[in-house]
Structures are given as C-alpha cells and as structure tokens.
N, C-alpha and C. Protein backbone atom coordinates (compact mmCIF):
# COMPACT_ATOMS: atom_id res chain seq x y z
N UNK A 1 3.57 59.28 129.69
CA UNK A 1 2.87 60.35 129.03
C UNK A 1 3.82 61.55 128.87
N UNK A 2 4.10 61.91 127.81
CA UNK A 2 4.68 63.05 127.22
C UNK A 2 4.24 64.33 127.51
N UNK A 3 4.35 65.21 128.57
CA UNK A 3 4.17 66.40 128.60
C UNK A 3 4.73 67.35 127.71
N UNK A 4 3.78 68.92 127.14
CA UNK A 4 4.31 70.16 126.94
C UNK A 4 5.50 70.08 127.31
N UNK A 5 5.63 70.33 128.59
CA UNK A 5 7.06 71.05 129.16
C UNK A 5 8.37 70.05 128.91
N UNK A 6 8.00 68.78 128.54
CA UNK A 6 8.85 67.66 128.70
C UNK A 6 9.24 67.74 126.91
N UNK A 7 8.17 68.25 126.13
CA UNK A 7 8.89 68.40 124.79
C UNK A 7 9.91 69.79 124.77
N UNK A 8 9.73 70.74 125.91
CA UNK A 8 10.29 72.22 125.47
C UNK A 8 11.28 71.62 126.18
N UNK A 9 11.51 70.72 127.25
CA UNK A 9 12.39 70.51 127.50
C UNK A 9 13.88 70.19 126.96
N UNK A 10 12.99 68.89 126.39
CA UNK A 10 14.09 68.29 124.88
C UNK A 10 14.56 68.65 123.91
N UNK A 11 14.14 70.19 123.38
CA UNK A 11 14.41 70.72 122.44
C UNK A 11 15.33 72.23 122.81
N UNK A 12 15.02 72.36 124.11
CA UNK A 12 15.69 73.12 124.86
C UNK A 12 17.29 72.07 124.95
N UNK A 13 17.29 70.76 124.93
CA UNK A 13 18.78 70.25 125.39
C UNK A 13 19.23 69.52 123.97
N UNK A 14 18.41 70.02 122.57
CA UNK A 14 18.63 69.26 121.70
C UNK A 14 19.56 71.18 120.44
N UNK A 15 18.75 72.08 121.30
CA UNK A 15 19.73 73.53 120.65
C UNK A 15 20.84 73.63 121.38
N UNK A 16 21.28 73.20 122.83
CA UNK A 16 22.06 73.45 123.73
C UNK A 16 23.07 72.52 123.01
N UNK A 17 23.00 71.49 122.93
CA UNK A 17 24.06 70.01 122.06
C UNK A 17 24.36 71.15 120.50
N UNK A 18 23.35 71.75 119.91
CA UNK A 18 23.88 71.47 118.44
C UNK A 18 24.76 72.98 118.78
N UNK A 19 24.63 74.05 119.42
CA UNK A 19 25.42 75.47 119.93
C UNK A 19 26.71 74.96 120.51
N UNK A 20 26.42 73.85 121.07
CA UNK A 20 27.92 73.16 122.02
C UNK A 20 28.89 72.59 120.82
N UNK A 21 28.52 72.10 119.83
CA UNK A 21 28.87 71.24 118.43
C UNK A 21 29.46 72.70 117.49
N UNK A 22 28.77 73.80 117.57
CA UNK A 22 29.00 74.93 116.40
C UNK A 22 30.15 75.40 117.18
N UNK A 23 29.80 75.89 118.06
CA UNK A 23 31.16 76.23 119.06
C UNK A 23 32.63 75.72 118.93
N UNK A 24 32.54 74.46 119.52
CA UNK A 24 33.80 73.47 119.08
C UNK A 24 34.25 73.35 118.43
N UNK A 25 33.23 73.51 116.55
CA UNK A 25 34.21 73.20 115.59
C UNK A 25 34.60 74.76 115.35
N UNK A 26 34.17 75.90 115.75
CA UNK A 26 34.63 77.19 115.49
C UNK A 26 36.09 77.34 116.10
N UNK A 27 35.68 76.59 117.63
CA UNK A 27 36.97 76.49 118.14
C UNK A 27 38.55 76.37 117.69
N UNK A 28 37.91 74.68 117.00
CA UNK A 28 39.52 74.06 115.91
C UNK A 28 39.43 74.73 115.27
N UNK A 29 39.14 75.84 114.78
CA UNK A 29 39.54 76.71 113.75
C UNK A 29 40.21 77.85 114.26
N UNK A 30 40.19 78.05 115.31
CA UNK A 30 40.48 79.64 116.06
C UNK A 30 42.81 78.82 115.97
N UNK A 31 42.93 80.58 115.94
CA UNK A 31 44.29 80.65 116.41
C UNK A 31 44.87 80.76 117.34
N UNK A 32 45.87 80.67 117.34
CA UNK A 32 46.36 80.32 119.46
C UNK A 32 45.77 81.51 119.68
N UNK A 33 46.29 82.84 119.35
CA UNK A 33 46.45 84.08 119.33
C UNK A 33 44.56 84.35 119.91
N UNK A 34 44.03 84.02 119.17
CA UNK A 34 42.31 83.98 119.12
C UNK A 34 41.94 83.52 120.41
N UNK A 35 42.33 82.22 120.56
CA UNK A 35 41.89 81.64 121.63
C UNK A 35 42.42 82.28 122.85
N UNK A 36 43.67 82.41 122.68
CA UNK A 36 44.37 82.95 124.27
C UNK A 36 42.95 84.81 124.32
N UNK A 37 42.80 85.56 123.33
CA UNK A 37 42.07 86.40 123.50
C UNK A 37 40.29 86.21 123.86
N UNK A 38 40.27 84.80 123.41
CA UNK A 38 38.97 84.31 124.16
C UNK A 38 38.88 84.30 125.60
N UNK A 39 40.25 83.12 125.71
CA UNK A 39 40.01 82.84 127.23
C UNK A 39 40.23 84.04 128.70
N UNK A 40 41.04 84.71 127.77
CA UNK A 40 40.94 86.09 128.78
C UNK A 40 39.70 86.95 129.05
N UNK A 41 38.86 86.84 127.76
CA UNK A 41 37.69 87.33 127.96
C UNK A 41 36.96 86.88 128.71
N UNK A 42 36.78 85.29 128.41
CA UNK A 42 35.79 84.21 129.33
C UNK A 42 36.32 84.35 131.03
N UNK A 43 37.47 84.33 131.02
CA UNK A 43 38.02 84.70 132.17
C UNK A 43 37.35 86.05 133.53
N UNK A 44 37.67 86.72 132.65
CA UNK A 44 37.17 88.19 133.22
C UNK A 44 35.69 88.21 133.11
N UNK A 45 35.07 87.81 132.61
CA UNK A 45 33.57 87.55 132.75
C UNK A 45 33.03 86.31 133.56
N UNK A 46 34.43 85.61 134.72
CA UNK A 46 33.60 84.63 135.74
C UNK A 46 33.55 83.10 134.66
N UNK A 47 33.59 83.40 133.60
CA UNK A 47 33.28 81.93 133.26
C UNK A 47 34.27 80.86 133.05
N UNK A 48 35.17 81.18 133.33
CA UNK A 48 36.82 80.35 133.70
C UNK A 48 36.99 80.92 134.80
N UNK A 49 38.29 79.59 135.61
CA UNK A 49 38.59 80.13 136.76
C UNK A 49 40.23 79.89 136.01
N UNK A 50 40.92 80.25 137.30
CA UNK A 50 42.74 80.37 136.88
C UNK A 50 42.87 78.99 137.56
C-alpha cells in the first residue's frame, strides 16, 4: 500500500536526481578558473573537506 508520505517521498528523491543531473552538466561547462572558485567556496562553507 502506497502511502502520502511514500509518494512525497519519491518525488522528493526524483527533484534531488534531476538538481544532481542540472548541476553536473553545468559543471562540464564551468572553467578550471570557475571551478577552482567553486570549490573554494564549497570549501569554506564545510561542504568539502581538504
């Protein structure tokens, strides 16, 4: 039996996949230059480690 919460669930991990997908290909597009200024950011905000 299909619960409410079991559909918000799925659609909750079905925006999380397609944001993870937009991301990535934004990614291959970024320049070293871009990226190295990402990861310093992500860095300093805890979400990378060294």
């Amino acid at each position: 039996m299909v619960t409410f919460t079991d559909r918000l669930s799925d659609d909750s991990d079905y925006k999380r996949e397609e944001l993870i997908k937009k991301i990535e290909h934004a990614l291959g597009q970024m320049t070293l230059k871009e990226l190295e200024a990402l990861s310093y950011d992500m860095f300093t905000k805890g979400y990378l480690e060294d």
